[in-house]
Protein backbone atom coordinates (compact mmCIF):
# COMPACT_ATOMS: atom_id res chain seq x y z
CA UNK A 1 0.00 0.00 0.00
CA UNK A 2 1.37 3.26 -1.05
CA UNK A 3 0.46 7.21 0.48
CA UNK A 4 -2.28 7.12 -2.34
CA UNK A 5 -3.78 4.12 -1.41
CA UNK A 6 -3.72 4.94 2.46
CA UNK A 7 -4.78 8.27 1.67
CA UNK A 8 -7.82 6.80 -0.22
CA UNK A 9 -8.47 4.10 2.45
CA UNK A 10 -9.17 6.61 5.28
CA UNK A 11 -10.36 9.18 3.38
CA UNK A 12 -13.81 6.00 2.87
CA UNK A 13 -13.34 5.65 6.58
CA UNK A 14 -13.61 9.03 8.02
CA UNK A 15 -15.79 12.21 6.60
CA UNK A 16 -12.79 14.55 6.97
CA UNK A 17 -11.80 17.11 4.07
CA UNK A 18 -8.90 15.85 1.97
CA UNK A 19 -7.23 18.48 2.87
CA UNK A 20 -7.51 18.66 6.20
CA UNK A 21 -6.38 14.19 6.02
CA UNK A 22 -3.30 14.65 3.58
CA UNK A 23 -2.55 17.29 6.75
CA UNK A 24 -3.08 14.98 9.19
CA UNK A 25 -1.30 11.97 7.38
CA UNK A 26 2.23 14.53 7.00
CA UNK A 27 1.98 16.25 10.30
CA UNK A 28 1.97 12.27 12.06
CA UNK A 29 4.65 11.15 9.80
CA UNK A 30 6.50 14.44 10.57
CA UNK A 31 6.36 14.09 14.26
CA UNK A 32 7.09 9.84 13.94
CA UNK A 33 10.47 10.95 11.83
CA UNK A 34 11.12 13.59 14.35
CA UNK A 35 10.95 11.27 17.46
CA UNK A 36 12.98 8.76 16.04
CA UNK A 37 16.13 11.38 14.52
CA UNK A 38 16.26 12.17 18.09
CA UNK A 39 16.94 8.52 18.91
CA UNK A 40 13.55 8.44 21.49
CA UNK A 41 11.35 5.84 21.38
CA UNK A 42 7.76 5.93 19.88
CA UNK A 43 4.71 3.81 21.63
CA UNK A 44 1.76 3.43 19.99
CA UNK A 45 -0.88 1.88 22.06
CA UNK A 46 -2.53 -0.66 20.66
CA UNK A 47 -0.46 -0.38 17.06
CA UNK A 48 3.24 -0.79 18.48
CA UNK A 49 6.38 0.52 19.29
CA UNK A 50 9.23 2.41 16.95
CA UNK A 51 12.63 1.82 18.88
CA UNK A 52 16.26 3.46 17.28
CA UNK A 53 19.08 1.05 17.82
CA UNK A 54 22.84 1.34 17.34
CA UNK A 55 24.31 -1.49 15.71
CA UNK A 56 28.13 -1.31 16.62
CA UNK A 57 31.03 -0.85 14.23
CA UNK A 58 32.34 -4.38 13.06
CA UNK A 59 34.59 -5.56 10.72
CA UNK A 60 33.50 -8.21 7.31
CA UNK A 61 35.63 -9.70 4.99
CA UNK A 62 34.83 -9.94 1.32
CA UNK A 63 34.70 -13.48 0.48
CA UNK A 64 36.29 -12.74 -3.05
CA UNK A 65 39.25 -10.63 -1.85
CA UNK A 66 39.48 -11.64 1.65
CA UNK A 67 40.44 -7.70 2.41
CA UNK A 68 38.86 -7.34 5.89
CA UNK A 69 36.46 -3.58 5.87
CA UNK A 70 35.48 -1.80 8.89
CA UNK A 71 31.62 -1.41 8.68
CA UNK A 72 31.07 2.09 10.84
CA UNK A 73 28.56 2.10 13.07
CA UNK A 74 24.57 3.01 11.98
CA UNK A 75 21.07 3.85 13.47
CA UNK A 76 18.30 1.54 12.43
CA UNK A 77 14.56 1.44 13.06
CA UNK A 78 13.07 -1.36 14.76
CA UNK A 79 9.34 -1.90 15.03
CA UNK A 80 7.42 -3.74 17.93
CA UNK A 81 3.79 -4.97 17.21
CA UNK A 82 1.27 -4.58 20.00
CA UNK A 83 -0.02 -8.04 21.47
CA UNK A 84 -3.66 -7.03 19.16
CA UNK A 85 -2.34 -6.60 15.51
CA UNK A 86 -0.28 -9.57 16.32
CA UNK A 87 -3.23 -11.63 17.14
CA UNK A 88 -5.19 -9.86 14.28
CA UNK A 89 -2.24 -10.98 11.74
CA UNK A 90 -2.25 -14.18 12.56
CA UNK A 91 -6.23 -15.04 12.60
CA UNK A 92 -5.95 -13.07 9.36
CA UNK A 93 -3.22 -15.88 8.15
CA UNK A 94 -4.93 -18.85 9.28
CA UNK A 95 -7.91 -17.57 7.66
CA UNK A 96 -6.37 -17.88 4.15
């Protein structure tokens, strides 16, 4: 599902102006992207949790060269489902 599609999805769903929901939609992404580039940690009840994590600096080795690289260290996004979509996933999957 793309921004169009989820757009489209809750604009069936609530009677809002599209406007006033392509607003809303940016201002939440916005404040999610802001949260997380200052490394805090976003809980959603009921949806889930947005954690930033460090993953250290290591070193690999390219199998065709064997040179050994030092792979600096980086941020990544992790996401936590709540206990509900998890259940609602998997009735979903045994479903089909």
């Amino acid at each position: 599902m793309d921004n169009k599609d989820f757009e489209k999805r809750l604009a069936e769903r609530f009677p809002i102006k599209s406007t006033l929901l392509k607003s809303l939609i940016s201002e939440t992404q916005s404040f999610i992207g802001k949260r997380l580039a200052d490394s805090d940690s976003l809980n959603i009840q009921g949806f889930g949790s947005f954690e930033v994590t460090k993953q250290i600096e290591h070193i690999v080795s390219q199998p065709e060269t064997g040179k050994r690289l030092l792979v600096p260290p980086q941020l990544n996004i992790s996401f936590t489902p709540s206990r509900s979509i998890k259940i609602k996933l998997k009735l979903n999957h045994n479903e089909q």
